[in-house]
N, C-alpha and C. Protein backbone atom coordinates (compact mmCIF):
# COMPACT_ATOMS: atom_id res chain seq x y z
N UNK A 1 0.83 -1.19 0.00
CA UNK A 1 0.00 0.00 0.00
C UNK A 1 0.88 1.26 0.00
N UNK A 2 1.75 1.25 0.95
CA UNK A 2 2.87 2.53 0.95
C UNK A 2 3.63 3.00 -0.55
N UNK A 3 3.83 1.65 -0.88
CA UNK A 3 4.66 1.86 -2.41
C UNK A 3 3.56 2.30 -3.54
N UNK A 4 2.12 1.55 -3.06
CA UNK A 4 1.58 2.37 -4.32
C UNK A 4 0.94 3.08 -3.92
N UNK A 5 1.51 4.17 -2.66
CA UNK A 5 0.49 5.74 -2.28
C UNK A 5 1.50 6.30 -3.15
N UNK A 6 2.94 5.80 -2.86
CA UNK A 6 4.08 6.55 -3.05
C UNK A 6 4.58 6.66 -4.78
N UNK A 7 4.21 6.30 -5.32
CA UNK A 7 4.13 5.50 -6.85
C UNK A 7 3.01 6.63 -7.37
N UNK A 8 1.96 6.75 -7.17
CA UNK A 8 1.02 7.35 -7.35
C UNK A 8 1.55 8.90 -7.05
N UNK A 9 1.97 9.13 -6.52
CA UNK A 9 2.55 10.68 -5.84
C UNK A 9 3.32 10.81 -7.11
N UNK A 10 4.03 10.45 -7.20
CA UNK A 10 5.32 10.32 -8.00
C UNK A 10 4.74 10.32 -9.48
N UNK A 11 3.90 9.78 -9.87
CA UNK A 11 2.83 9.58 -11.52
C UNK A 11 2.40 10.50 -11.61
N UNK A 12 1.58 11.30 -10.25
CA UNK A 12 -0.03 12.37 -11.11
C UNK A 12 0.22 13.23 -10.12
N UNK A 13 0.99 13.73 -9.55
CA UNK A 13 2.13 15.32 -8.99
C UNK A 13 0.54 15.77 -8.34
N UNK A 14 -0.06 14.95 -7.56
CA UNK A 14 -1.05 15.82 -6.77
C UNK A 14 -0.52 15.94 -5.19
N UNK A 15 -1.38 16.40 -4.45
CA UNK A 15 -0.80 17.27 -3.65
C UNK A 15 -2.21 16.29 -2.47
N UNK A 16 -1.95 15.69 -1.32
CA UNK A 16 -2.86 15.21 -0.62
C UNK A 16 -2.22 15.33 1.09
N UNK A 17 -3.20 15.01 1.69
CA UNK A 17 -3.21 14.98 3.29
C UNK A 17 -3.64 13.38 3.12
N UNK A 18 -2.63 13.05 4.27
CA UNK A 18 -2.90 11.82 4.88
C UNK A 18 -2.50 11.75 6.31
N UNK A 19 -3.45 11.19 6.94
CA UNK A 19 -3.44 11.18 8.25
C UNK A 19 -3.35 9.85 8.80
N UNK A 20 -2.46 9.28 9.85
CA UNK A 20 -2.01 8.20 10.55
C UNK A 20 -1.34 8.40 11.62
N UNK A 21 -1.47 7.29 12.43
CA UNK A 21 -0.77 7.62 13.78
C UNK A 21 0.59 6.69 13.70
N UNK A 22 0.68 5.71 12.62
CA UNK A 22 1.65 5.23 12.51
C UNK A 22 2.94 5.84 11.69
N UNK A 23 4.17 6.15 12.41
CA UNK A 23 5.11 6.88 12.50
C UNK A 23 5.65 6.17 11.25
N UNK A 24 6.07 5.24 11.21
CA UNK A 24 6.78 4.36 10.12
C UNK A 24 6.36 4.34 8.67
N UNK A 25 5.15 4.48 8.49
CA UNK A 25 4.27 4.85 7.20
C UNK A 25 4.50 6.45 6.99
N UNK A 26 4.21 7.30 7.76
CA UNK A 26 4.34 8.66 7.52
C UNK A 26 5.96 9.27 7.34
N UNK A 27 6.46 8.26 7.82
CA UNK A 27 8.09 8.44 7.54
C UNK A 27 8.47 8.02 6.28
N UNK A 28 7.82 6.61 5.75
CA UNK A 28 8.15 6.69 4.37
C UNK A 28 7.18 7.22 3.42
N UNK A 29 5.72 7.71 3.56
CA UNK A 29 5.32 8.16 2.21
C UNK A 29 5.27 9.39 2.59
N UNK A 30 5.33 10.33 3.12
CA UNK A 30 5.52 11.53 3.30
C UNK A 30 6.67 12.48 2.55
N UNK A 31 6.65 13.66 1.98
CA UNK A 31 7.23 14.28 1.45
C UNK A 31 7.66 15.05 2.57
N UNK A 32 6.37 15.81 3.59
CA UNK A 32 6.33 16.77 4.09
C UNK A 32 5.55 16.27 5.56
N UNK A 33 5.64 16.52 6.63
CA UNK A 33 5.00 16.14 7.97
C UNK A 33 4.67 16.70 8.67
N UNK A 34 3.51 16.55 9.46
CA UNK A 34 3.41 17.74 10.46
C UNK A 34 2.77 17.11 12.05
N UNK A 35 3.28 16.99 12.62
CA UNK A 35 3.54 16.71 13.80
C UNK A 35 2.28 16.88 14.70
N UNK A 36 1.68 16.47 15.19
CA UNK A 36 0.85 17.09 16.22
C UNK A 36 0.23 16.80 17.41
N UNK A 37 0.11 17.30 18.15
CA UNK A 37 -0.51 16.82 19.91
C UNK A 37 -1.81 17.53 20.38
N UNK A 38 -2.55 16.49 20.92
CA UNK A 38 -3.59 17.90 21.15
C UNK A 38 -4.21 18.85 20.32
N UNK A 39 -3.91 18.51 18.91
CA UNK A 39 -4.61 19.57 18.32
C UNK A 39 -3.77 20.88 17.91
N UNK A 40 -2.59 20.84 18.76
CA UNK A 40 -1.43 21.73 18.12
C UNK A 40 -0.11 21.07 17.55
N UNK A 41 0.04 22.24 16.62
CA UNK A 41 1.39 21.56 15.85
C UNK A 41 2.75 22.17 16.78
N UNK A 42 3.36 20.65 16.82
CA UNK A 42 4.36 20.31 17.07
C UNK A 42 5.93 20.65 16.49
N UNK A 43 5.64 20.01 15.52
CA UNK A 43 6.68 20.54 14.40
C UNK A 43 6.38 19.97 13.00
N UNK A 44 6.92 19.94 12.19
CA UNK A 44 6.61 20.28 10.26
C UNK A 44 8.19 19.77 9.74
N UNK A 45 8.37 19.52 8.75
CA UNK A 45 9.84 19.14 8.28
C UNK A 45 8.98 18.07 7.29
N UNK A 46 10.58 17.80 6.71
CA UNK A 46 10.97 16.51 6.09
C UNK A 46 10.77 15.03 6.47
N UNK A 47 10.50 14.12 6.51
CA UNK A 47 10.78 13.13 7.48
C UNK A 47 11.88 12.95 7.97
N UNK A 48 12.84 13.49 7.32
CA UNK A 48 14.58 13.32 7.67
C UNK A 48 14.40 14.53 8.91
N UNK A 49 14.15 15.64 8.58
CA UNK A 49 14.48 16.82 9.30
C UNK A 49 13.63 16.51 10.63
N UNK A 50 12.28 15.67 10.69
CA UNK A 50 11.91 15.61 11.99
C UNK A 50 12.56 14.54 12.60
N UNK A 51 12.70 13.63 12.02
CA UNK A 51 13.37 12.13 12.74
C UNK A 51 14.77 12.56 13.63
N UNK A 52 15.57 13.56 12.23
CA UNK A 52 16.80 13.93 12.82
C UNK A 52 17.35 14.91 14.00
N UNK A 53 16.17 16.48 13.89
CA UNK A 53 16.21 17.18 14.70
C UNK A 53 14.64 17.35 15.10
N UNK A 54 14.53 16.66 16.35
CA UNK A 54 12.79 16.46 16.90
C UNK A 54 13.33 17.89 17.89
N UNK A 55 11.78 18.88 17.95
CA UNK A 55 12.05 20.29 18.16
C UNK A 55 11.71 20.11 19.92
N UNK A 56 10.67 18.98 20.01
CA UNK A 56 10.25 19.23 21.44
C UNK A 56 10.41 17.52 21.89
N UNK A 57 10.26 17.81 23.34
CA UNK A 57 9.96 16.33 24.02
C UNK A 57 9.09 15.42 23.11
N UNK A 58 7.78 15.94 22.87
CA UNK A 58 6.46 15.17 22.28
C UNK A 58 7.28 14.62 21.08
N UNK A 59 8.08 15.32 20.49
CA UNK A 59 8.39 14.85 18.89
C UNK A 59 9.80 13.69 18.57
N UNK A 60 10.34 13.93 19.51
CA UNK A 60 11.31 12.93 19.56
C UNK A 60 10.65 11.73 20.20
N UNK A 61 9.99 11.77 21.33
CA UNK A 61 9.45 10.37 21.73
C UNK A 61 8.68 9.89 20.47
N UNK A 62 7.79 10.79 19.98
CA UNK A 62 6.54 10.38 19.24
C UNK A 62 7.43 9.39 17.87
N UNK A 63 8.34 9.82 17.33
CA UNK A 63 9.19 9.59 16.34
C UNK A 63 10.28 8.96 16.49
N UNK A 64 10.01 7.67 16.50
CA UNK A 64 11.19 6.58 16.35
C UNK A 64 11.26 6.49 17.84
N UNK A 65 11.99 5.32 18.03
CA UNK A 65 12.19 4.95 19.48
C UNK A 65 13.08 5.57 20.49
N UNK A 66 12.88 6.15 21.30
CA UNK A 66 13.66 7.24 22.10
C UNK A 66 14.58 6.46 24.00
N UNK A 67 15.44 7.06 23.98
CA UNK A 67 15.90 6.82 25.74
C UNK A 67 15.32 8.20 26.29
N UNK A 68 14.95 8.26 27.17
CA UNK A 68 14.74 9.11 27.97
C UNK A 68 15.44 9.52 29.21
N UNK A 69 16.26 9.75 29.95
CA UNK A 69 16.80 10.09 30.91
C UNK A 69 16.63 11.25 31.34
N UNK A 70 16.26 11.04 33.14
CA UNK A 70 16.21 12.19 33.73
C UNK A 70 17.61 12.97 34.15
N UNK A 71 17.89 14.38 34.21
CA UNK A 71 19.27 14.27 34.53
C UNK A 71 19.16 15.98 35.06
N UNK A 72 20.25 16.59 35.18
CA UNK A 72 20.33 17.94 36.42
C UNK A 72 21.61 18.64 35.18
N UNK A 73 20.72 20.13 35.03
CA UNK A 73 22.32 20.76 34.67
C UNK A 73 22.74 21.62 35.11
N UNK A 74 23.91 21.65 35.71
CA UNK A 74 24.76 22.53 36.89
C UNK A 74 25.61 23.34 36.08
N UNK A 75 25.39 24.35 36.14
CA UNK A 75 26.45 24.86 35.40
C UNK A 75 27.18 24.46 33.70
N UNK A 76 28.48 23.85 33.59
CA UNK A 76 28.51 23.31 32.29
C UNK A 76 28.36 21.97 32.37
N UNK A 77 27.99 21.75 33.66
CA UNK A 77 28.15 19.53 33.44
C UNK A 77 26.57 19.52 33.26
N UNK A 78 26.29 18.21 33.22
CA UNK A 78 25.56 17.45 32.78
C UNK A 78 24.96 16.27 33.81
N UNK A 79 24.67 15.93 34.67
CA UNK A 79 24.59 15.09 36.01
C UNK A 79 23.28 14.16 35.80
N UNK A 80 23.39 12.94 35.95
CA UNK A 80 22.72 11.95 36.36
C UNK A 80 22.97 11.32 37.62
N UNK A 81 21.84 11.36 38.62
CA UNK A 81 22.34 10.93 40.04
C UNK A 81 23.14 11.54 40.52
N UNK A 82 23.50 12.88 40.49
CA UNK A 82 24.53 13.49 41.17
C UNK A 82 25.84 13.13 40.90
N UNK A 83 26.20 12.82 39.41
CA UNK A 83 27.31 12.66 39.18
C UNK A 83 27.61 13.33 37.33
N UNK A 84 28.55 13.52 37.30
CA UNK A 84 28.70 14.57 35.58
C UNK A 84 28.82 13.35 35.07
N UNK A 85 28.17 13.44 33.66
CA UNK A 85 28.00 12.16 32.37
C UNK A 85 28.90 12.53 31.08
N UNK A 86 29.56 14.03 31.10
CA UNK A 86 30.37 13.61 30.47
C UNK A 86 29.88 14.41 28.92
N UNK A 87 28.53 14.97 28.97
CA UNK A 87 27.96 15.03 27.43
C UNK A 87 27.82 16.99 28.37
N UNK A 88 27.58 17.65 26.73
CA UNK A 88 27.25 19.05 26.67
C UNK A 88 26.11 19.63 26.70
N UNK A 89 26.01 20.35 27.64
CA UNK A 89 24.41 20.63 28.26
C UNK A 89 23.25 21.58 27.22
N UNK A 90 24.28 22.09 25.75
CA UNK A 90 23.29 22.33 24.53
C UNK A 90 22.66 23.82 24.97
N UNK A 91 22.91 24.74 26.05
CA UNK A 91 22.38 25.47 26.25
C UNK A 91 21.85 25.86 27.27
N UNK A 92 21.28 24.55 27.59
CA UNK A 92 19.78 24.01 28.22
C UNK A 92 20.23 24.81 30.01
N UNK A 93 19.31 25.54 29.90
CA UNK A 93 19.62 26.46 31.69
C UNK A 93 20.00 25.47 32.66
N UNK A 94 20.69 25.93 33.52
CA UNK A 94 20.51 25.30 34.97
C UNK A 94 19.36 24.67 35.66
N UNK A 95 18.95 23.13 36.10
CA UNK A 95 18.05 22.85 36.54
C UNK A 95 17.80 21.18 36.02
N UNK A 96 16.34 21.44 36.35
CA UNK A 96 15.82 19.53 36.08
C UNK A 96 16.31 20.03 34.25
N UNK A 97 16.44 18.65 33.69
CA UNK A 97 16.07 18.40 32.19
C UNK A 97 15.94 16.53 32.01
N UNK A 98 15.99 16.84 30.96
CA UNK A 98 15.55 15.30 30.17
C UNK A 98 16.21 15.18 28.69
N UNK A 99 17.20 13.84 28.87
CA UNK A 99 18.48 13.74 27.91
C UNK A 99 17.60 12.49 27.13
N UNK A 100 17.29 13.46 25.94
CA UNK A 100 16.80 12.29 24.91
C UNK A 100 17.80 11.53 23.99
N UNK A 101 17.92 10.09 23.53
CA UNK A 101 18.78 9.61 22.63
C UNK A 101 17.88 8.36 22.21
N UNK A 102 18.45 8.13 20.44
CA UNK A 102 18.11 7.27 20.37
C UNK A 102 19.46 5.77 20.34
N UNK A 103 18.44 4.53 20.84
CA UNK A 103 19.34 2.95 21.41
C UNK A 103 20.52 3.12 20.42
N UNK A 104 20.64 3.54 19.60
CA UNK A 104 22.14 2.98 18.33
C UNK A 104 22.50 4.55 18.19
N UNK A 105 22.56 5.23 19.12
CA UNK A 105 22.96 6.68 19.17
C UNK A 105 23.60 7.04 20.39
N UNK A 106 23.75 5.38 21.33
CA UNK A 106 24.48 5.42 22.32
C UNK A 106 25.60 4.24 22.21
N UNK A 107 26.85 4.41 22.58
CA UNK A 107 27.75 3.58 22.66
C UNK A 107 27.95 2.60 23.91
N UNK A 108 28.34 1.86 24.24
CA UNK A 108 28.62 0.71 25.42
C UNK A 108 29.96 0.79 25.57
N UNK A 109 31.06 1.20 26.53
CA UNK A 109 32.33 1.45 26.61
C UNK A 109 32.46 0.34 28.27
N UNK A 110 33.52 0.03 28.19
CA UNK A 110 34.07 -0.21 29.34
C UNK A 110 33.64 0.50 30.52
N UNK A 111 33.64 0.25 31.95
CA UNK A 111 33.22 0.85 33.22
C UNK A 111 34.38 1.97 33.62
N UNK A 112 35.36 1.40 32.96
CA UNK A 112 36.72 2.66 33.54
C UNK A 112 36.45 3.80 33.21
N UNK A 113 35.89 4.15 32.41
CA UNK A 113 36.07 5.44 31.87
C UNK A 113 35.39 6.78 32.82
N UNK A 114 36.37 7.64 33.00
CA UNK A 114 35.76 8.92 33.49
C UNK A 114 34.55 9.88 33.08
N UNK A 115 33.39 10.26 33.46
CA UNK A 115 32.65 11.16 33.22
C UNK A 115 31.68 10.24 32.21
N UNK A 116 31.16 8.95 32.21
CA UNK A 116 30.43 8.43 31.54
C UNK A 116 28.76 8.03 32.40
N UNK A 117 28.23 8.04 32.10
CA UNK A 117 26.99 7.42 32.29
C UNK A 117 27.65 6.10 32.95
N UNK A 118 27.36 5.08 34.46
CA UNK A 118 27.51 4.60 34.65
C UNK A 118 26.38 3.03 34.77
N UNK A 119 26.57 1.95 34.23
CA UNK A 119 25.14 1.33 34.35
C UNK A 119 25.47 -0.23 34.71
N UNK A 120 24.42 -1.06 34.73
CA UNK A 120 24.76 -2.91 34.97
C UNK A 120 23.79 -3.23 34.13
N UNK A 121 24.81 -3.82 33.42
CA UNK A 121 23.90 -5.28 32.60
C UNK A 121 22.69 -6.05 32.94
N UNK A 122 21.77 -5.83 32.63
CA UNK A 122 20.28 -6.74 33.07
C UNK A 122 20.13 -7.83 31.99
N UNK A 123 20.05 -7.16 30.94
CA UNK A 123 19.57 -8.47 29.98
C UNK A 123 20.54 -8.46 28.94
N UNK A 124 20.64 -9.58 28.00
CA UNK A 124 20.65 -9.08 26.80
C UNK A 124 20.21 -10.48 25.64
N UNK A 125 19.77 -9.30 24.66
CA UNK A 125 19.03 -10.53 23.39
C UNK A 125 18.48 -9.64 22.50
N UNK A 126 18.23 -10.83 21.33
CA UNK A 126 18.37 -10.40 19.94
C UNK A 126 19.26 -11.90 19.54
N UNK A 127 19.12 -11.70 17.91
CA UNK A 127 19.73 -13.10 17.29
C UNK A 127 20.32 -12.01 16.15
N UNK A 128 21.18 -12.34 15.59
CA UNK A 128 22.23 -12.25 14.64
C UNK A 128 22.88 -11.17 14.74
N UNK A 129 23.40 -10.34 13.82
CA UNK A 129 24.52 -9.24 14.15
C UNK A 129 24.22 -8.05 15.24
N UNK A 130 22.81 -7.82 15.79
CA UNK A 130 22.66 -7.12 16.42
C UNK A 130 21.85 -7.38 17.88
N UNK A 131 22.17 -6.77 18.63
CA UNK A 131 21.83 -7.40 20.26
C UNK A 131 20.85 -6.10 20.65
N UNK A 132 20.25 -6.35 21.51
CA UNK A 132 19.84 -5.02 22.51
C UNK A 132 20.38 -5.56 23.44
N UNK A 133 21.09 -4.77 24.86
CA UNK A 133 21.21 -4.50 25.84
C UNK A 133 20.63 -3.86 26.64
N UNK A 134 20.14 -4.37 27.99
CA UNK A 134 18.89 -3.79 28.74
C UNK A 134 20.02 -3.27 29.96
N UNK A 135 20.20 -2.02 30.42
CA UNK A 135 21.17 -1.61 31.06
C UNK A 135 20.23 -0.49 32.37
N UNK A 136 20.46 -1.11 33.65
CA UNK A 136 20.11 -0.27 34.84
C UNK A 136 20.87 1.29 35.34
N UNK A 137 20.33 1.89 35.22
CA UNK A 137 20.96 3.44 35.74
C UNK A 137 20.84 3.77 36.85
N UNK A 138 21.72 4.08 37.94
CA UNK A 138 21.27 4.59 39.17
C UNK A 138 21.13 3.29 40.28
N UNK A 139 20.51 3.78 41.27
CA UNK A 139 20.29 3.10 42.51
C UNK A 139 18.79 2.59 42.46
N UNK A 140 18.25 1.51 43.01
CA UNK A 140 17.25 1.23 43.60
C UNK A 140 16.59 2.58 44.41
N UNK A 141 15.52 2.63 44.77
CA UNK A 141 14.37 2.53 43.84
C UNK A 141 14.03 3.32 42.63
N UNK A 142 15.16 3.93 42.39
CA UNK A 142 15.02 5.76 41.47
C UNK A 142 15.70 4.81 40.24
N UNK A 143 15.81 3.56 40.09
CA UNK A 143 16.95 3.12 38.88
C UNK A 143 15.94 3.14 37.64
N UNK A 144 16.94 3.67 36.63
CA UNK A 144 16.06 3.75 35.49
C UNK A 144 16.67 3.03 34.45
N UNK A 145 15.76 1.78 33.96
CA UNK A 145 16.44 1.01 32.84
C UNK A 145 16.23 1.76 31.58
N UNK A 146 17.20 1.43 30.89
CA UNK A 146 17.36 1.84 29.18
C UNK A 146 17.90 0.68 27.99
N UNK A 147 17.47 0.39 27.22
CA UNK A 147 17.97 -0.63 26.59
C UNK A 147 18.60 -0.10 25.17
N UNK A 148 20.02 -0.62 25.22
CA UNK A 148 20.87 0.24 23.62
C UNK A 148 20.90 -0.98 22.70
N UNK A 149 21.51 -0.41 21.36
CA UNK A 149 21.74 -1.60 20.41
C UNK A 149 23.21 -1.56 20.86
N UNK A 150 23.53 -2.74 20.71
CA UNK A 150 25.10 -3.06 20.43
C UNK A 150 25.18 -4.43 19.52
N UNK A 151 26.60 -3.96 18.98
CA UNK A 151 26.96 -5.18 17.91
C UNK A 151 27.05 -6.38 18.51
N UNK A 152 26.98 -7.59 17.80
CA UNK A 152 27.05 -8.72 18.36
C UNK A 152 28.41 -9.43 18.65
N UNK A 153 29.50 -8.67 18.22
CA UNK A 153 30.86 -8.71 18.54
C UNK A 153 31.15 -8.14 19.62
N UNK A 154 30.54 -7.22 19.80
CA UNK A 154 30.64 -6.59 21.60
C UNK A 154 29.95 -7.48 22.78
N UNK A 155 31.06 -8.14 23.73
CA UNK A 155 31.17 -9.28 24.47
C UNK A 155 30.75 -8.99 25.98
N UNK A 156 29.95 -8.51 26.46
CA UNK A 156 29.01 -7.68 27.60
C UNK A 156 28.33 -8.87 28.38
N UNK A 157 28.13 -9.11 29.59
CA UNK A 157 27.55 -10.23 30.02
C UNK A 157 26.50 -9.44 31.22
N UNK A 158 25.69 -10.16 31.38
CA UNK A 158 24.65 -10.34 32.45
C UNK A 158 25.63 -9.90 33.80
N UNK A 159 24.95 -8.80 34.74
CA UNK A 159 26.13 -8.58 36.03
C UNK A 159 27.27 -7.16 35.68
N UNK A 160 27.62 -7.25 34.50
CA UNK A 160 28.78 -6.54 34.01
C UNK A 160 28.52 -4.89 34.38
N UNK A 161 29.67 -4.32 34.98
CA UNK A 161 29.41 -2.72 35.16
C UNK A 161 29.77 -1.84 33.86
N UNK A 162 28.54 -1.25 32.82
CA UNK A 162 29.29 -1.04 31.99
C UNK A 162 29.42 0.94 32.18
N UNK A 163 29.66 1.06 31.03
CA UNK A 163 29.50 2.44 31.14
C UNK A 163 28.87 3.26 29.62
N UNK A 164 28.38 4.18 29.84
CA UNK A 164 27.62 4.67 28.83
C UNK A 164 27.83 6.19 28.01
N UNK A 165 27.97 6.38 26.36
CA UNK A 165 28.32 7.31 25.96
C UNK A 165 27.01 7.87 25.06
N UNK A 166 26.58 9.01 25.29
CA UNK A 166 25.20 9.39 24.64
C UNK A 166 26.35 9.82 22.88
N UNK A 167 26.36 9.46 21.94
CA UNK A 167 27.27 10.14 20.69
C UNK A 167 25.93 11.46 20.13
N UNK A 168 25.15 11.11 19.83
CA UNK A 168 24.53 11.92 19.77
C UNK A 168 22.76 12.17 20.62
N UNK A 169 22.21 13.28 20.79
CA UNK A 169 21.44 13.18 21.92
C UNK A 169 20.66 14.64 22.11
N UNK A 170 19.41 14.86 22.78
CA UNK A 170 19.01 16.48 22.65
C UNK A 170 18.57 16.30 24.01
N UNK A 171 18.93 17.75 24.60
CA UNK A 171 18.26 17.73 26.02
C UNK A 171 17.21 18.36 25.70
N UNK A 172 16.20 18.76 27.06
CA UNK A 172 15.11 19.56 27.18
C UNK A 172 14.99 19.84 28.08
N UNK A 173 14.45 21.47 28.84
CA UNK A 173 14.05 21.54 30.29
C UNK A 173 12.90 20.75 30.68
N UNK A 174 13.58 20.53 31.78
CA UNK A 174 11.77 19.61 32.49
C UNK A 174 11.16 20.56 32.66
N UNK A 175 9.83 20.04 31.87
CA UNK A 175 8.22 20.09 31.59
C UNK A 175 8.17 21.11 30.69
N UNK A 176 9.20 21.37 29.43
CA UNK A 176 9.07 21.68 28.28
C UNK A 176 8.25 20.77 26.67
């Protein structure tokens, strides 16, 4: 059906609205998108331009699969649990925020490393070149799981302290 909305676009250069709540369809037959919550628009773009730079909280969750982390910005660090993570605070004032990334937009590094996101191995699975990793943040009862992709050559076990690199990532003030 997608290929022949998209086929059809492409033949007789008309110009239509289509409406769906499914992200994955509107990502591929879409030329143009427009975002919306409540009845207000969100944001508008490309499918590239929203997927890539989502403007608000609503639009990055809403669009493709998101991490969410709660986190504190002090000055120029960046803090989860009262400790600096290591990533650039983007602007974002002093105070609560929320460090969005997406699972294959975060790296899995060794536990040594200074100023990283610190986490433990809970799960992991998936079959062939690619794994998810289900990784705990923080302390009991405030711990917040997140699950990343990692390659299936990367040798991580159940127990393991790993550590965590956001490569790319957007903050937001809390309750923006």
């Amino acid at each position: 059906m997608r290929r022949w909305l998209r086929n059809l676009h492409n033949e007789i250069h008309v110009t239509s609205i289509f409406v769906t709540h499914d992200q994955e369809e509107a990502l591929e037959v879409a030329d143009r998108i427009v975002v919306m919550d409540k009845g207000r628009i969100e944001q508008t773009g490309t499918p590239q331009q929203v997927y890539d730079h989502p403007q608000t909280p609503f639009v990055h969750e809403f669009i493709g699969e998101s991490i969410m982390l709660p986190v504190v910005v002090q000055g120029s660090e960046v803090q989860f649990a009262g400790r600096p993570i290591g990533v650039d605070p983007q602007g974002i004032p002093d105070g609560a925020a929320t460090l969005f990334a997406r699972p294959f937009n975060v790296t899995i590094l060794p536990a040594s490393g200074e100023g990283n996101l610190k986490g433990l191995v809970k799960r992991i699975h998936g079959i062939g070149p690619a794994r998810r990793v289900e990784i705990a943040l923080g302390s009991e009862p405030a711990q917040t799981i997140i699950e990343i992709d990692a390659s299936h050559a990367q040798q991580w076990r159940v127990g393991q302290l790993v550590g965590l690199r956001p490569e790319k990532y957007r903050l937001f003030p809390a309750g923006a």
